[in-house]
C-alpha atoms as a PDB file:
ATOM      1  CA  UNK A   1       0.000   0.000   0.000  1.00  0.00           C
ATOM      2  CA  UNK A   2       2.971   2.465   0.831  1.00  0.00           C
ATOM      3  CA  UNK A   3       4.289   1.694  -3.191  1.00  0.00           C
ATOM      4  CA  UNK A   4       0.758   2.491  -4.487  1.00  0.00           C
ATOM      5  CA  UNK A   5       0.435   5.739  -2.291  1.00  0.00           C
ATOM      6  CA  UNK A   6       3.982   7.150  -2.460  1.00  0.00           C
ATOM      7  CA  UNK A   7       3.678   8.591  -5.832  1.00  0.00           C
ATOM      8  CA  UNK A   8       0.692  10.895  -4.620  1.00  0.00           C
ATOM      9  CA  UNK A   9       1.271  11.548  -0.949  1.00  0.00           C
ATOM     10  CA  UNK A  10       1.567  14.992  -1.391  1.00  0.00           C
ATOM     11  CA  UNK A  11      -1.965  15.363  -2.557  1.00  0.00           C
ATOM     12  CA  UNK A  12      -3.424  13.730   0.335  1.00  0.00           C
ATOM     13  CA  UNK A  13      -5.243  15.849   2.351  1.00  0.00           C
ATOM     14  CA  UNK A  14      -6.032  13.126   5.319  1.00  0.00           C
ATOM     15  CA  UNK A  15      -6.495   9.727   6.091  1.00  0.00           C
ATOM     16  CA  UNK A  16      -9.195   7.943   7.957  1.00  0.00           C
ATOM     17  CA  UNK A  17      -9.098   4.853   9.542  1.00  0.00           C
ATOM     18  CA  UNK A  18     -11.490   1.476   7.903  1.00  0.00           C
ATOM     19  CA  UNK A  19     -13.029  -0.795   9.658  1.00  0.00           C
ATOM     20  CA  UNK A  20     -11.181  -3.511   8.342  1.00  0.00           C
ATOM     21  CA  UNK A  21      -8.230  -2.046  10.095  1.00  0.00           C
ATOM     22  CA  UNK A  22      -9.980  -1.479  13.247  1.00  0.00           C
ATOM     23  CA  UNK A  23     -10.892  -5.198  13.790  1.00  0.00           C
ATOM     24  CA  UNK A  24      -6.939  -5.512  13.469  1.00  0.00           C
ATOM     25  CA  UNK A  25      -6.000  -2.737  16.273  1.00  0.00           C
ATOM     26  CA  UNK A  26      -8.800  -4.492  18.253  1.00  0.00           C
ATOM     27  CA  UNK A  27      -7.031  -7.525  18.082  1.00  0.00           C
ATOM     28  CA  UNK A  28      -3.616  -6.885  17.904  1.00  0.00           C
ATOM     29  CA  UNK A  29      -3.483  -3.558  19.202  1.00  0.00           C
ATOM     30  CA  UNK A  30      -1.616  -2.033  15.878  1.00  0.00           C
ATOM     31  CA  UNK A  31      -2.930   0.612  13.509  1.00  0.00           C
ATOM     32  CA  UNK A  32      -1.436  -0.438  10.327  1.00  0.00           C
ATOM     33  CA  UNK A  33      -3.007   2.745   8.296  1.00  0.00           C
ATOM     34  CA  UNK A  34      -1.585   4.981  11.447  1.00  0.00           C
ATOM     35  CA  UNK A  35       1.555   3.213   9.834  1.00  0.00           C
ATOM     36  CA  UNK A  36       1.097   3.898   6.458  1.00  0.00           C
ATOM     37  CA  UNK A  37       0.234   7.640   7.108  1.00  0.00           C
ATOM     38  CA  UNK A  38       2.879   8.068   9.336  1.00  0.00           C
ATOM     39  CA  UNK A  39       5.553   6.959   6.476  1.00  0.00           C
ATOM     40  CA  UNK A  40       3.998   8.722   4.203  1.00  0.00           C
ATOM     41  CA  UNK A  41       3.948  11.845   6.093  1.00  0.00           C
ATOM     42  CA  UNK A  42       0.294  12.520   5.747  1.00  0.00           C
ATOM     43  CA  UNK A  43      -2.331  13.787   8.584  1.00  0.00           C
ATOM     44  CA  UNK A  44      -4.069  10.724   9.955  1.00  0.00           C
ATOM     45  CA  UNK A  45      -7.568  10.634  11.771  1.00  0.00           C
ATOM     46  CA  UNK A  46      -9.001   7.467  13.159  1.00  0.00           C
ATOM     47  CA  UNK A  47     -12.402   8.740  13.269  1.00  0.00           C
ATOM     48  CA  UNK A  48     -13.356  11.676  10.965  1.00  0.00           C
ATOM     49  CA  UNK A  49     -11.832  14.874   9.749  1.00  0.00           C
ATOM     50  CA  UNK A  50     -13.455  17.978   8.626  1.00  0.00           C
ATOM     51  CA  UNK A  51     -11.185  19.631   6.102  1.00  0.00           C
ATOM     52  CA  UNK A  52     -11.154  23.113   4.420  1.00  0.00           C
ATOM     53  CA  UNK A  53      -9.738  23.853   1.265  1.00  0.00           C
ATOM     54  CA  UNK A  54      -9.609  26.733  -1.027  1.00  0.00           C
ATOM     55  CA  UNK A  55     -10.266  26.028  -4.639  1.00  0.00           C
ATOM     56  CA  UNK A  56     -11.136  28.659  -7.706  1.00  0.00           C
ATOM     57  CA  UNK A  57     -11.425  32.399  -7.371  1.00  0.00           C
ATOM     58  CA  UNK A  58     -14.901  34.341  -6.518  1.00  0.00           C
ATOM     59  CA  UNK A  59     -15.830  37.450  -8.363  1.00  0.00           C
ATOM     60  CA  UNK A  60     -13.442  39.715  -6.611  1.00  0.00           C
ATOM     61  CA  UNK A  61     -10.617  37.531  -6.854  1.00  0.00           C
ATOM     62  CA  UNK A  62     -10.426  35.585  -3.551  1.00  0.00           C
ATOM     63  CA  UNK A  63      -9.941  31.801  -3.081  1.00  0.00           C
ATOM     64  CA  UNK A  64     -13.233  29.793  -2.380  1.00  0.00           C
ATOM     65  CA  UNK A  65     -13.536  28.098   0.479  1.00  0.00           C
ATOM     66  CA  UNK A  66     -14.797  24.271   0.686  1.00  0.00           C
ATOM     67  CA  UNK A  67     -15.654  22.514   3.996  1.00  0.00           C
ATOM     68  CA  UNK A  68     -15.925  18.786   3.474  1.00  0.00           C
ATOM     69  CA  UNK A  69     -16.596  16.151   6.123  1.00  0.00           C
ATOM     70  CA  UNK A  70     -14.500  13.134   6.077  1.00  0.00           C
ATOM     71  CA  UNK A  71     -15.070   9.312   7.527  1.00  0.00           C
ATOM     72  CA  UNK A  72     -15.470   5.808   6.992  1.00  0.00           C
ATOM     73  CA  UNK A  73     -18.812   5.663   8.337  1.00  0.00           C
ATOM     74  CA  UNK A  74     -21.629   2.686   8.822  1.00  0.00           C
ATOM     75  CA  UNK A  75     -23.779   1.038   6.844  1.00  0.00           C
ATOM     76  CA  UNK A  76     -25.653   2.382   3.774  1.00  0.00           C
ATOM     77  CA  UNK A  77     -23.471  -0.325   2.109  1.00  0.00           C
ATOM     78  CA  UNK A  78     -26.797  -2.297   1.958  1.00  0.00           C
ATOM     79  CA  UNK A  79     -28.675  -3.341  -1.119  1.00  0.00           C
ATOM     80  CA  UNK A  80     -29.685   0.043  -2.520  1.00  0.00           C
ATOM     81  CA  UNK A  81     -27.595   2.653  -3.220  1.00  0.00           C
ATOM     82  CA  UNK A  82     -30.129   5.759  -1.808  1.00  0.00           C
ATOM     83  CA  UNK A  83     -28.693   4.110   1.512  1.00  0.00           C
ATOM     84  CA  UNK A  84     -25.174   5.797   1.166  1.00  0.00           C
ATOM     85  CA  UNK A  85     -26.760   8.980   0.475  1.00  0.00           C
ATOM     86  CA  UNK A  86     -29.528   9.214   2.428  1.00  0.00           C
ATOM     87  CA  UNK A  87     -26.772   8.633   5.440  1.00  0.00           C
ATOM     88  CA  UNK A  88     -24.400  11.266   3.790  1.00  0.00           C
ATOM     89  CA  UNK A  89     -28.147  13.780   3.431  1.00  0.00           C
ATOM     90  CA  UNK A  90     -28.755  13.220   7.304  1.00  0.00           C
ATOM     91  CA  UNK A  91     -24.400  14.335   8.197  1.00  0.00           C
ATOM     92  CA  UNK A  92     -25.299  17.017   5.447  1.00  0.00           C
ATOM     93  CA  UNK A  93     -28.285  18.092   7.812  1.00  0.00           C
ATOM     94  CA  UNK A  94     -25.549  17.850  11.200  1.00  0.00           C
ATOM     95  CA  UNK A  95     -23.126  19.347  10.060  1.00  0.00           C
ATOM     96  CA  UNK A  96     -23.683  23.113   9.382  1.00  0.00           C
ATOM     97  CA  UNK A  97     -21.742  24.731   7.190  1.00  0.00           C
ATOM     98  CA  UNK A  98     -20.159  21.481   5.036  1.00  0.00           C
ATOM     99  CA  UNK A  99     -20.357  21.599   1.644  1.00  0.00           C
ATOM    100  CA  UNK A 100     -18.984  17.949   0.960  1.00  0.00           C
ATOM    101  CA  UNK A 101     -19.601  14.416   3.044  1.00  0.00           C
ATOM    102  CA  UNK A 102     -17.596  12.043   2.158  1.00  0.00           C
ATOM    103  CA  UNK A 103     -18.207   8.481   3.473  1.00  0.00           C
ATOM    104  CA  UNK A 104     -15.914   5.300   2.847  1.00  0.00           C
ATOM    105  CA  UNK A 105     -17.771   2.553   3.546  1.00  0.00           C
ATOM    106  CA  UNK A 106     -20.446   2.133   0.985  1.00  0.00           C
ATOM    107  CA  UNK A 107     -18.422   0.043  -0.926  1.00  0.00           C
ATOM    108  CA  UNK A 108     -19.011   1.525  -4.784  1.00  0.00           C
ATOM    109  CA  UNK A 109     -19.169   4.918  -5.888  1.00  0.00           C
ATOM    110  CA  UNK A 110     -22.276   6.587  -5.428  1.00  0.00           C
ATOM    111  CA  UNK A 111     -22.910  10.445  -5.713  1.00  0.00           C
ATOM    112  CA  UNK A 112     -25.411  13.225  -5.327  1.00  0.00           C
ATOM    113  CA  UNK A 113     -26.303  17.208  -4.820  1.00  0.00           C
ATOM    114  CA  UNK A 114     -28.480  18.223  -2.389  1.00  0.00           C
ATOM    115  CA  UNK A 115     -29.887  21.914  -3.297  1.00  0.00           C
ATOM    116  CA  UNK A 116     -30.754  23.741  -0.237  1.00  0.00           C
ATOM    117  CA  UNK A 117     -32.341  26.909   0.161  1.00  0.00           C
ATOM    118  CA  UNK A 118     -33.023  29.445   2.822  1.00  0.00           C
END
């Protein structure tokens, strides 16, 4: 895993612990992706992050500003794929402010935008 990350471990902004890798510390007592982001030399979280990144330029010139939310999270891996996001709409709902969940353990790639208005 180091060889496959190594080549772009400066773009990684964070990573989170899986929960494959948590049954391991639980029964071993070792964090191998602790490991792997501590070779690396990239921020490591064994919960969640929230992250903020500037991306683009706004009308007078200034860096946008992105929030995103960060974590492995739980289920919505199940049979239908509104599960991921309706679990990534109800963090969305918590977590004032974010403009991007992102959630590692539904298993494929599923997306969506929410629209909200005041």
């Amino acid at each position: 895993m180091i060889e496959l990350l190594k080549p772009i471990a400066d773009k990684i902004l964070v990573m989170i612990a899986g929960n494959h890798p948590r049954r391991t510390y639980k029964q071993t007592g070792t964090d191998p992706e602790r490991d792997i982001a501590a070779i690396l030399g990239v921020p490591y979280e064994p919960d969640a992050a929230m992250i903020k990144i500037r991306l683009g330029l706004d009308k007078k010139n200034k860096p946008i500003p992105y929030i995103i939310y960060a974590t492995c999270g739980s289920g919505g891996g199940g049979r239908k794929v509104s599960a991921g996001l309706n679990n990534a709409e109800d963090m969305l709902y918590a977590l004032e402010g974010t403009d991007i969940i992102c959630i590692g353990h539904v298993h494929r790639l599923v997306s969506g935008k929410l629209l909200l208005f005041a």
